[in-house]
Protein backbone atom coordinates (compact mmCIF):
# COMPACT_ATOMS: atom_id res chain seq x y z
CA UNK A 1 107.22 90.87 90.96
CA UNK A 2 109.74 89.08 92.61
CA UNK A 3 112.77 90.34 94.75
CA UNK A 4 115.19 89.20 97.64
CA UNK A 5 114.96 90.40 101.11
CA UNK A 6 117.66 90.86 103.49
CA UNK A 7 117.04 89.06 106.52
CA UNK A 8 116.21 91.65 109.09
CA UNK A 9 112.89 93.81 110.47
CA UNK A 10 113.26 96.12 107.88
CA UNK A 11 112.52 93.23 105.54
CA UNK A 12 109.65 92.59 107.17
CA UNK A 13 107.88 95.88 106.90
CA UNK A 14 108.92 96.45 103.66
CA UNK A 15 107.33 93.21 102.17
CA UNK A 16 104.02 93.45 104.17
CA UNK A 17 104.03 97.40 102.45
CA UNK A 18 104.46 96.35 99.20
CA UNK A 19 101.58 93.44 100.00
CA UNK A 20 98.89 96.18 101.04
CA UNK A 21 99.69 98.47 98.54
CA UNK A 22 98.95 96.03 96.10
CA UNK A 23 95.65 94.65 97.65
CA UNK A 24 94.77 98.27 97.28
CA UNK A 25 95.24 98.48 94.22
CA UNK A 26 93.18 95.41 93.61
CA UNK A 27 90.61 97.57 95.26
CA UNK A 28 90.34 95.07 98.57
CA UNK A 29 88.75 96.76 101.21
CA UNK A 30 90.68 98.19 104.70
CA UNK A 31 90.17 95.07 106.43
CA UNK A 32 91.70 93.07 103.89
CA UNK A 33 94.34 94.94 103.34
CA UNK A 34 95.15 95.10 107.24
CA UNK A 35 94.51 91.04 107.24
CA UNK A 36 96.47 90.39 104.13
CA UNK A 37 99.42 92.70 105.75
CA UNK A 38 99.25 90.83 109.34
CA UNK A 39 99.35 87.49 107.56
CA UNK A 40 102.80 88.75 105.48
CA UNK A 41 104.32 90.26 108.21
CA UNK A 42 104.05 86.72 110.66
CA UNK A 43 105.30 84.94 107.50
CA UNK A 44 107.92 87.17 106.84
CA UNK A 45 109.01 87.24 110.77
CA UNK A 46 109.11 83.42 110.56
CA UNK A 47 111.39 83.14 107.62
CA UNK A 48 113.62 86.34 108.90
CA UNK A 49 113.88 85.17 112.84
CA UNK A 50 113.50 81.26 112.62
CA UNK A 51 113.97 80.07 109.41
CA UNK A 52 117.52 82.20 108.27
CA UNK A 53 117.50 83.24 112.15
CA UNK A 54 118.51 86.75 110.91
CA UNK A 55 121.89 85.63 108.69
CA UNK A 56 123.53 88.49 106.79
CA UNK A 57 124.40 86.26 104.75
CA UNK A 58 120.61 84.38 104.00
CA UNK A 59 118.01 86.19 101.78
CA UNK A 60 114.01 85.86 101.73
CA UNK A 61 112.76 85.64 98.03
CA UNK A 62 109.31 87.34 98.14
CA UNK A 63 107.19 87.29 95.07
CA UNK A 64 103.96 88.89 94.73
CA UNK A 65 101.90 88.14 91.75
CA UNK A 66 98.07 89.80 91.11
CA UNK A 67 95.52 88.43 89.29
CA UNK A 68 92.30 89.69 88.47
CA UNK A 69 91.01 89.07 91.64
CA UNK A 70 93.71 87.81 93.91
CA UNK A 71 96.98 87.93 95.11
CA UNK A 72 99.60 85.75 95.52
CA UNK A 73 102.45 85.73 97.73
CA UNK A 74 105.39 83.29 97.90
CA UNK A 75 107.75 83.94 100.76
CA UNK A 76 110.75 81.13 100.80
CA UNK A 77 114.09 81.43 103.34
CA UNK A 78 117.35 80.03 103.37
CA UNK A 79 116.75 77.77 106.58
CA UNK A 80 116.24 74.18 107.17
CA UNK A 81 112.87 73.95 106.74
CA UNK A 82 110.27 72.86 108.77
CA UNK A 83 106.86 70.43 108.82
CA UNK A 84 104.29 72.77 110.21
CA UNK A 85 102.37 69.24 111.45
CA UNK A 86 104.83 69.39 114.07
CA UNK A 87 104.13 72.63 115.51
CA UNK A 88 102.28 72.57 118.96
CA UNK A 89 98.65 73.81 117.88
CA UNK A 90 98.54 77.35 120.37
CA UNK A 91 94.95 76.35 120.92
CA UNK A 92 95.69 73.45 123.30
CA UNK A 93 96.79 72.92 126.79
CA UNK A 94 99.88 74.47 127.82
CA UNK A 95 100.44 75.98 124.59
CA UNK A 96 97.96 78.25 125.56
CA UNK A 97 100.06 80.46 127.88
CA UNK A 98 102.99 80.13 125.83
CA UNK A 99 104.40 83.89 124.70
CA UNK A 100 105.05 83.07 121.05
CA UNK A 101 103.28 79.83 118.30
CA UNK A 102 100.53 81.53 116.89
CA UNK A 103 102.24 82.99 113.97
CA UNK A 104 100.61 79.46 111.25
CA UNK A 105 97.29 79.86 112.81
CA UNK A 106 97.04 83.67 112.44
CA UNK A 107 98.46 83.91 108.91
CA UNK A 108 95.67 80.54 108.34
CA UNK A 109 93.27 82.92 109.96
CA UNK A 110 93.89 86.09 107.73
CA UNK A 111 94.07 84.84 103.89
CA UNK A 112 92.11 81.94 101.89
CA UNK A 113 94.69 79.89 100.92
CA UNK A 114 97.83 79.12 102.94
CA UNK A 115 100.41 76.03 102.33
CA UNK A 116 103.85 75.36 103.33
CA UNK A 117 106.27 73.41 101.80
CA UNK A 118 110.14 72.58 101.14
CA UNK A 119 111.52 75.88 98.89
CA UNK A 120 113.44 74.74 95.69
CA UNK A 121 116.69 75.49 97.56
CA UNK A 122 116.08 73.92 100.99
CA UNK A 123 114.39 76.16 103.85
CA UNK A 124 110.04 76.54 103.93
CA UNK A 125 108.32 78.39 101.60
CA UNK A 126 104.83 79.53 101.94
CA UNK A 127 102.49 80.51 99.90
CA UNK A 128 99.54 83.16 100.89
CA UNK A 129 96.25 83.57 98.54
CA UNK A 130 94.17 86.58 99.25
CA UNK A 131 90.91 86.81 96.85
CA UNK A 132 89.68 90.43 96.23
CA UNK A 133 85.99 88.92 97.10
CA UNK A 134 84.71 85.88 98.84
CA UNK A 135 81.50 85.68 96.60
């Protein structure tokens, strides 16, 4: 399934719904679902707020594919892209107090595969595997 998003909160909450409504269905269990959902919604705040900085005019393509036992999510904006090397790691120094930077490491945290790179059409994409079971 893929669609495009409007850049806005209402975006946001309607991609991490359709996210943990499939991991549901792939029969993953609460705390998946909630982690799969968390991870979405940071990556879907990042492309909505700083990647098309909440343009009327700039979709997010969201596709969500399931597999047997996974799923995976591509979420791409209309932005300029960025190198997520260059992001202050929120675990060090000052960084630490900072208010907002922990969006990569918690979306990192929550699923078992995460990568960013350039989308097809400039802007990030990133791409979120969730596996049903860690056996």
């Amino acid at each position: 399934m893929e669609t495009l998003l409007e850049s806005n909160l209402a975006s946001v909450d309607s991609a991490e719904a359709l996210a943990v409504d499939a991991a549901k269905s792939l029969g993953m269990d609460e705390d998946a679902c909630m982690d799969l959902g968390l991870a979405v919604r940071e990556a879907m705040v990042n492309a909505v707020a700083h990647g098309n900085k909440y343009s009327s005019e700039k979709k997010v393509r969201y596709s969500l594919e399931s597999k047997a036992n996974a799923l995976r999510i591509v979420i791409s904006d209309e932005g300029e892209g960025f190198d997520p090397n260059r992001v202050p790691d929120p675990t060090q120094g000052d960084n630490l107090m900072r208010g907002s930077g922990r969006g990569l490491l918690l979306i990192q945290t929550f699923v078992d595969e995460f990568e960013v790179k350039k989308a097809s059409g400039g802007g990030a994409e990133v791409v979120l595997v969730k596996y049903a079971t860690n056996d």
